[in-house]
N, C-alpha and C. Protein backbone atom coordinates (compact mmCIF):
# COMPACT_ATOMS: atom_id res chain seq x y z
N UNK A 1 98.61 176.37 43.74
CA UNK A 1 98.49 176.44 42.29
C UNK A 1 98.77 177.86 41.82
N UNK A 2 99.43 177.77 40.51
CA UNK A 2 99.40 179.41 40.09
C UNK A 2 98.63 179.55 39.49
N UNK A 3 98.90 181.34 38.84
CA UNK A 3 97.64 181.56 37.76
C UNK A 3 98.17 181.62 36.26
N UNK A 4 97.52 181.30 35.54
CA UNK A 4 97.97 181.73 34.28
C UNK A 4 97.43 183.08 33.66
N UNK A 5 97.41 183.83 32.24
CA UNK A 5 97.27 184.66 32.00
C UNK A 5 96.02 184.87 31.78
N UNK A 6 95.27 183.83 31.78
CA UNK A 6 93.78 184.14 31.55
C UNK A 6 92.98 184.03 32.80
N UNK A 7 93.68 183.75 33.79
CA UNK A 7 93.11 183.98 35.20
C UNK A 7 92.53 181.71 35.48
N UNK A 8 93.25 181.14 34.87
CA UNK A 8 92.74 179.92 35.30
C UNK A 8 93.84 179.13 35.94
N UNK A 9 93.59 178.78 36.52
CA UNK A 9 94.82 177.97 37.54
C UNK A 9 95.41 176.76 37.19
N UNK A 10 96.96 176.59 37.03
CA UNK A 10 97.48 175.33 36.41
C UNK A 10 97.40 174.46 37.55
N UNK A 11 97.71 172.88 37.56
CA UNK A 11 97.74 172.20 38.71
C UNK A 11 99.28 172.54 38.64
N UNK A 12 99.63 172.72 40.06
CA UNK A 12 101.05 172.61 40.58
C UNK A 12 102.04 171.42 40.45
N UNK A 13 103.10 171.67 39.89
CA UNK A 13 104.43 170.26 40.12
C UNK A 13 105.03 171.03 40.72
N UNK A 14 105.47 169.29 41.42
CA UNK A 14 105.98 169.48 42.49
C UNK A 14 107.95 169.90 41.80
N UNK A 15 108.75 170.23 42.27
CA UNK A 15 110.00 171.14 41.48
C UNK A 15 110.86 169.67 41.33
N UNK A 16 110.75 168.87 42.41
CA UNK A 16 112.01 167.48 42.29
C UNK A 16 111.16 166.60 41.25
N UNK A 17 110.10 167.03 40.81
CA UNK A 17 109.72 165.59 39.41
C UNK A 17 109.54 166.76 38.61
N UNK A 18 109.82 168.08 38.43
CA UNK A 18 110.16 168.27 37.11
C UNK A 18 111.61 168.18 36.54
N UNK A 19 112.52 168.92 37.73
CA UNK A 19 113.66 168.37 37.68
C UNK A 19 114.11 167.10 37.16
N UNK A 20 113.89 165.74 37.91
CA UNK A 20 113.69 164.54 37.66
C UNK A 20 113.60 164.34 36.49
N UNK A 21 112.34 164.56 35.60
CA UNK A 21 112.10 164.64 34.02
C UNK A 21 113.20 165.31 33.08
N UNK A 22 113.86 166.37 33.71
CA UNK A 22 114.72 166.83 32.81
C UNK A 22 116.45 165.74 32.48
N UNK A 23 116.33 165.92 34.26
CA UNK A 23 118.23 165.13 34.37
C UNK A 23 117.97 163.68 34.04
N UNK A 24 116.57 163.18 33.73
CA UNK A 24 117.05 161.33 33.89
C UNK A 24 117.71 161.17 32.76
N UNK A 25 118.64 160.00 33.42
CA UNK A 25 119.82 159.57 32.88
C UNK A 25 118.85 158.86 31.23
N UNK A 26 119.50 158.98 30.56
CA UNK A 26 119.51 158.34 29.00
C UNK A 26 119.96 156.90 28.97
N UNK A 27 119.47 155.68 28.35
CA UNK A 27 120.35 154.56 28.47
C UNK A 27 121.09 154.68 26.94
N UNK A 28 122.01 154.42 27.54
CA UNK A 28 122.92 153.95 26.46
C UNK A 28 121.77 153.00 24.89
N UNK A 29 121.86 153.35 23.81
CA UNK A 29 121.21 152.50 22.85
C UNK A 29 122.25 151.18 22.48
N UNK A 30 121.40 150.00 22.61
CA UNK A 30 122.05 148.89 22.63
C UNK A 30 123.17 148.53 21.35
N UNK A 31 123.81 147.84 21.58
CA UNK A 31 124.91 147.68 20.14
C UNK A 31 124.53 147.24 19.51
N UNK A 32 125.17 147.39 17.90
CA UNK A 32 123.86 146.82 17.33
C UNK A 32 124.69 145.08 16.75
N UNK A 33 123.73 144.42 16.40
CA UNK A 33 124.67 142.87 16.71
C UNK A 33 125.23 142.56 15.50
N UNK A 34 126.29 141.70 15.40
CA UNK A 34 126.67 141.30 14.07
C UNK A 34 125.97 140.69 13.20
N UNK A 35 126.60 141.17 11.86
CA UNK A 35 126.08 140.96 10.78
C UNK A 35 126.12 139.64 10.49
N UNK A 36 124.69 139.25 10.09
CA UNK A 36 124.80 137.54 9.73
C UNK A 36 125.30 137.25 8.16
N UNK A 37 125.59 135.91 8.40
CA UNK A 37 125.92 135.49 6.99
C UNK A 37 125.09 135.31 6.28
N UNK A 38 124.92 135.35 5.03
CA UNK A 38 123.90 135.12 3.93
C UNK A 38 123.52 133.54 4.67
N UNK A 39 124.29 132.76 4.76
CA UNK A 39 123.43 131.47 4.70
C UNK A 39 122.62 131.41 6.05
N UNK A 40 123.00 132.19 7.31
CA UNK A 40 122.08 132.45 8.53
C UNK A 40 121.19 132.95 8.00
N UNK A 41 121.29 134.17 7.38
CA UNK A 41 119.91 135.45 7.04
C UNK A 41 118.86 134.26 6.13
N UNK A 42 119.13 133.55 5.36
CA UNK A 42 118.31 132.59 4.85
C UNK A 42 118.05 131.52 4.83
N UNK A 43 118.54 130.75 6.52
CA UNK A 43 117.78 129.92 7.14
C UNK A 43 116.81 130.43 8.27
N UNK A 44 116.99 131.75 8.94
CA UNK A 44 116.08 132.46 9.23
C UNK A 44 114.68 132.91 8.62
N UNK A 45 114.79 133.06 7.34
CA UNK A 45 113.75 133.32 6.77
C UNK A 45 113.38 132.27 6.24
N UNK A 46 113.57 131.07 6.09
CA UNK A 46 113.37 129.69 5.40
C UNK A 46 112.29 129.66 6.82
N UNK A 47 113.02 129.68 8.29
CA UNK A 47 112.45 129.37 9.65
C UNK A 47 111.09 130.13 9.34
N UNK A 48 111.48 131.38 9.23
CA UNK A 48 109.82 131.93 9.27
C UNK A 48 108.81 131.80 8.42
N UNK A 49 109.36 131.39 7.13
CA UNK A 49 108.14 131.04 6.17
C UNK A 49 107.76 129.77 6.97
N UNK A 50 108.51 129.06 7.51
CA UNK A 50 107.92 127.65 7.84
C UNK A 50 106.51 127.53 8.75
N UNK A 51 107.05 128.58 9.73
CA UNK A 51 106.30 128.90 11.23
C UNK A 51 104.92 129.26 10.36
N UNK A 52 104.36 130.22 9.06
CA UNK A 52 103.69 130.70 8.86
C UNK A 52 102.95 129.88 8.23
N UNK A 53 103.90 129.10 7.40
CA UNK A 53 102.90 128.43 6.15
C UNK A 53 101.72 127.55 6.77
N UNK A 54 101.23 127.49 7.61
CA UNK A 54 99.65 126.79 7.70
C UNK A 54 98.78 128.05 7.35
N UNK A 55 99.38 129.27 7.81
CA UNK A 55 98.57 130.62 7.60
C UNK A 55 98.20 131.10 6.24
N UNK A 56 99.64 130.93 5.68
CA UNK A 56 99.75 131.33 4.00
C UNK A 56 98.49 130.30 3.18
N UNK A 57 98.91 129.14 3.94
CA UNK A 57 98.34 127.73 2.99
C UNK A 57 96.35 128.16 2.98
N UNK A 58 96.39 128.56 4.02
CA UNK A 58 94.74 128.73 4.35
C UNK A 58 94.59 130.11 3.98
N UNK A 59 95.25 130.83 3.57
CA UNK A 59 94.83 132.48 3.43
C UNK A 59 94.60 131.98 1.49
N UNK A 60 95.78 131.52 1.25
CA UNK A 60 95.30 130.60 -0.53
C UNK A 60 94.63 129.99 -0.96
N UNK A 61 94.21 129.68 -0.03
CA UNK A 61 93.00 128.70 -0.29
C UNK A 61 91.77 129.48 -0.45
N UNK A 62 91.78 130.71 0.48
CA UNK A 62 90.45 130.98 0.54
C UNK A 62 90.29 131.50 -0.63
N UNK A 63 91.53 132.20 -0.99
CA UNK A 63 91.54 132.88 -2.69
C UNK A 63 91.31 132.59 -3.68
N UNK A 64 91.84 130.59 -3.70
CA UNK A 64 91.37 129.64 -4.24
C UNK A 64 89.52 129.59 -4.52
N UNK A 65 89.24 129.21 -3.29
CA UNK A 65 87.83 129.04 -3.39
C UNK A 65 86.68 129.96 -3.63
N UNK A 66 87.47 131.35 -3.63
CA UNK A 66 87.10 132.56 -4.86
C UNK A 66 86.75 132.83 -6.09
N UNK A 67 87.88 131.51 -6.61
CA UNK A 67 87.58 131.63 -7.88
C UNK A 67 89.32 132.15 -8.91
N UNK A 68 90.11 132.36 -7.47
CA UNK A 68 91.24 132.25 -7.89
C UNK A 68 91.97 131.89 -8.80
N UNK A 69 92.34 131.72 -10.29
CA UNK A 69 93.65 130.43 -10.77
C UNK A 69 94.75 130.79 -9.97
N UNK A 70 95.23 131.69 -10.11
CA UNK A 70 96.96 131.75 -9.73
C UNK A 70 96.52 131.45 -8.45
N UNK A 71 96.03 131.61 -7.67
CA UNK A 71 96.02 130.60 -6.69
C UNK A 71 95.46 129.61 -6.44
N UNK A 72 94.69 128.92 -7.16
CA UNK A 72 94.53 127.54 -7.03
C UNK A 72 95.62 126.89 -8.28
N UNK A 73 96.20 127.10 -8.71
CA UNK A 73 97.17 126.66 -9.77
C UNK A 73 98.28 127.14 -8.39
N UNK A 74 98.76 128.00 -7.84
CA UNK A 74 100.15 127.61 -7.21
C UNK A 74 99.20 126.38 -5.98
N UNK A 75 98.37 126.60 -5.39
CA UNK A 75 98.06 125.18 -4.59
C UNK A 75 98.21 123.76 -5.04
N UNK A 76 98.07 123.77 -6.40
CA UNK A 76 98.30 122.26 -7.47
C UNK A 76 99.66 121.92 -7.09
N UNK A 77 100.09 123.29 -7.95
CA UNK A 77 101.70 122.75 -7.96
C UNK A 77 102.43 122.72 -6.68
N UNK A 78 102.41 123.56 -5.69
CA UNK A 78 102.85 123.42 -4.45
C UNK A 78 102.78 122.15 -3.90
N UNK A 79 101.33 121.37 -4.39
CA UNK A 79 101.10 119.96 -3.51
C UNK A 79 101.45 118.87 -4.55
N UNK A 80 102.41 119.40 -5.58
CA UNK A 80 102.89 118.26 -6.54
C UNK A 80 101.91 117.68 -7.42
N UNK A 81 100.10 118.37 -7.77
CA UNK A 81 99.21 117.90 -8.46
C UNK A 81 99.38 119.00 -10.09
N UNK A 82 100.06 118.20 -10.73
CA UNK A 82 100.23 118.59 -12.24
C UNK A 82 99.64 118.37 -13.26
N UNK A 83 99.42 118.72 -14.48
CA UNK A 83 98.94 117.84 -15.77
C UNK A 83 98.85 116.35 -16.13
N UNK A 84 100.51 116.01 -15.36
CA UNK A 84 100.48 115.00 -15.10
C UNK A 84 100.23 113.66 -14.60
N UNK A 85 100.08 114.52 -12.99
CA UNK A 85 99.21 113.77 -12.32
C UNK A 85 97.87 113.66 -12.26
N UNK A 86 97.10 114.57 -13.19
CA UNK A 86 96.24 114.10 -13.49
C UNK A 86 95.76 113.84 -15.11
N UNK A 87 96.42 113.04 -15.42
CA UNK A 87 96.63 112.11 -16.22
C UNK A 87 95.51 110.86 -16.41
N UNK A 88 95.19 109.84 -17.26
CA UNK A 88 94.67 108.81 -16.81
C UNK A 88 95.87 107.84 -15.94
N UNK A 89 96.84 107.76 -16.40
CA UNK A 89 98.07 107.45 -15.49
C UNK A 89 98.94 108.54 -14.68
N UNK A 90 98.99 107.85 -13.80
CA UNK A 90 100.00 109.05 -12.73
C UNK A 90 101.32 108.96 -13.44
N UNK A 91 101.73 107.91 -13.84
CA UNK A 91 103.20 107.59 -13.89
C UNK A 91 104.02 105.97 -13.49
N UNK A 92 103.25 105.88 -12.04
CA UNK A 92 103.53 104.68 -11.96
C UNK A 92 102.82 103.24 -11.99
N UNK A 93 102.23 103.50 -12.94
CA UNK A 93 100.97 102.13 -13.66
C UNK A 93 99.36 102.11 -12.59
N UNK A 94 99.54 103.70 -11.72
CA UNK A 94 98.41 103.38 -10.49
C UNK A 94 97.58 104.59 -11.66
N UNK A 95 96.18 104.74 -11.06
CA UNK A 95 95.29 105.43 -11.84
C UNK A 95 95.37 106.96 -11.00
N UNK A 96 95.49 107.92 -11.81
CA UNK A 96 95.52 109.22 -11.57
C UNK A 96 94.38 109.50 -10.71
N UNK A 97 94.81 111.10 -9.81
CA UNK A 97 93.38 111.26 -8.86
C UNK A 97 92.48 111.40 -9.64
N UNK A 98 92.33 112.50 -10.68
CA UNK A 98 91.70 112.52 -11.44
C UNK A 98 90.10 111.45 -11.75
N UNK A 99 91.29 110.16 -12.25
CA UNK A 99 90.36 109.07 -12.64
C UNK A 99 89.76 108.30 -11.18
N UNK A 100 90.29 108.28 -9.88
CA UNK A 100 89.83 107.95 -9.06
C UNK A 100 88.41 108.95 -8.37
N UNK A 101 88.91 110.28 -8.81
CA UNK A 101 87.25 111.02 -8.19
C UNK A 101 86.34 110.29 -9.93
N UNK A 102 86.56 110.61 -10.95
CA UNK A 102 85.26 110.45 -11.74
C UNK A 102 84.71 109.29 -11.69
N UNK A 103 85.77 108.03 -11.36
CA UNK A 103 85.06 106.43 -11.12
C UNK A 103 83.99 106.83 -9.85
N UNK A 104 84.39 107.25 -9.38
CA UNK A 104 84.05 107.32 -7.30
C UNK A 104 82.55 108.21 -7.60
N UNK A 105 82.59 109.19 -8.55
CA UNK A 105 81.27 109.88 -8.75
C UNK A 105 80.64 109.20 -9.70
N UNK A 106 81.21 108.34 -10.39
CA UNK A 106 80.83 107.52 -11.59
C UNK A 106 80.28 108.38 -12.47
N UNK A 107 81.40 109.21 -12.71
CA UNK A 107 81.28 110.04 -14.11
C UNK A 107 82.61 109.06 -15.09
N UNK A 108 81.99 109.43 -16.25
CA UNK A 108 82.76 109.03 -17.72
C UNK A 108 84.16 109.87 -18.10
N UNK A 109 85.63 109.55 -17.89
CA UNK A 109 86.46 110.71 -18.28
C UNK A 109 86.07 111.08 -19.89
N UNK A 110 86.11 112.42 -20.10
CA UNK A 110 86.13 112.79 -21.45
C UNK A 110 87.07 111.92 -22.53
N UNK A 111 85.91 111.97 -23.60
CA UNK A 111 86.81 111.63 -24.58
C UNK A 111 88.35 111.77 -25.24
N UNK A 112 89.10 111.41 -25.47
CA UNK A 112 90.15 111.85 -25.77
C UNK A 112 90.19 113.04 -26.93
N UNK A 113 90.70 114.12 -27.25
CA UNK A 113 90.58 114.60 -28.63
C UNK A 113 91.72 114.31 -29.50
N UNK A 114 91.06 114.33 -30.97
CA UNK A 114 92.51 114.63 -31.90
C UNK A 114 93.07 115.72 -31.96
N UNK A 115 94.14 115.44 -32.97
CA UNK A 115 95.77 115.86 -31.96
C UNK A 115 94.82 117.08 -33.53
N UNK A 116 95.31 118.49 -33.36
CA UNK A 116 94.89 119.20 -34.35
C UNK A 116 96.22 119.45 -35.00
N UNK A 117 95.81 119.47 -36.61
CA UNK A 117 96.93 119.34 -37.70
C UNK A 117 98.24 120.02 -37.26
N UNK A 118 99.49 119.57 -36.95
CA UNK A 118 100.70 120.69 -37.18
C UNK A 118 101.01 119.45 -35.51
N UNK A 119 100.29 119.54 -34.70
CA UNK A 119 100.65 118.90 -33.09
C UNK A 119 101.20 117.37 -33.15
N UNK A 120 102.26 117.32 -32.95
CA UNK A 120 102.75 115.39 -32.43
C UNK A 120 101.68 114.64 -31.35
């Protein structure tokens, strides 16, 4: 071991691994790959939202059950549950979810209101 200037001793290397450290070879940096087409680059990312969305769906939810709107309003619409569908009619002569939870709790749907002056 040598000494250094303050009288404390470095550990010794050995001369062929410092050498070694200096000459190793460099690799070449890989090429870089071709450029995709717009419609690859965005079925790729179509792919990865896909892979994720159970994650997204449950990370919204919890935001939802926060107390969220914008996210419990994009959960509505994402799952196709609109104004519409909850309706006393869905649309196709079947009874809206809506009216199927308040029968099922056997609550009364609200009254209808009037239309206020100026509204069709």
């Amino acid at each position: 071991m040598s000494t250094s200037a303050r009288g404390k001793r470095k550990p010794h290397r050995p001369a062929a691994a410092a050498a070694s450290r200096r000459s190793a070879p460099h690799s070449a940096p890989a090429p870089p790959a071709p450029p995709l087409t717009a419609e690859e680059s965005v079925r790729q990312a179509a792919d990865a939202i896909i892979r994720a969305l159970p994650q997204i769906v449950n990370a919204v939810i919890t935001q939802a059950s926060k107390g969220s709107y914008m996210h419990a309003r994009f959960l509505c619409e994402f799952a196709g549950l609109s104004a519409a569908a909850l309706s006393n009619d869905g649309g196709d002569g079947q009874p809206s979810l809506a009216c199927l939870l308040l029968e099922r709790l056997e609550l009364e749907p609200p009254a209808p209101t009037a239309p206020v002056a100026g509204e069709a």
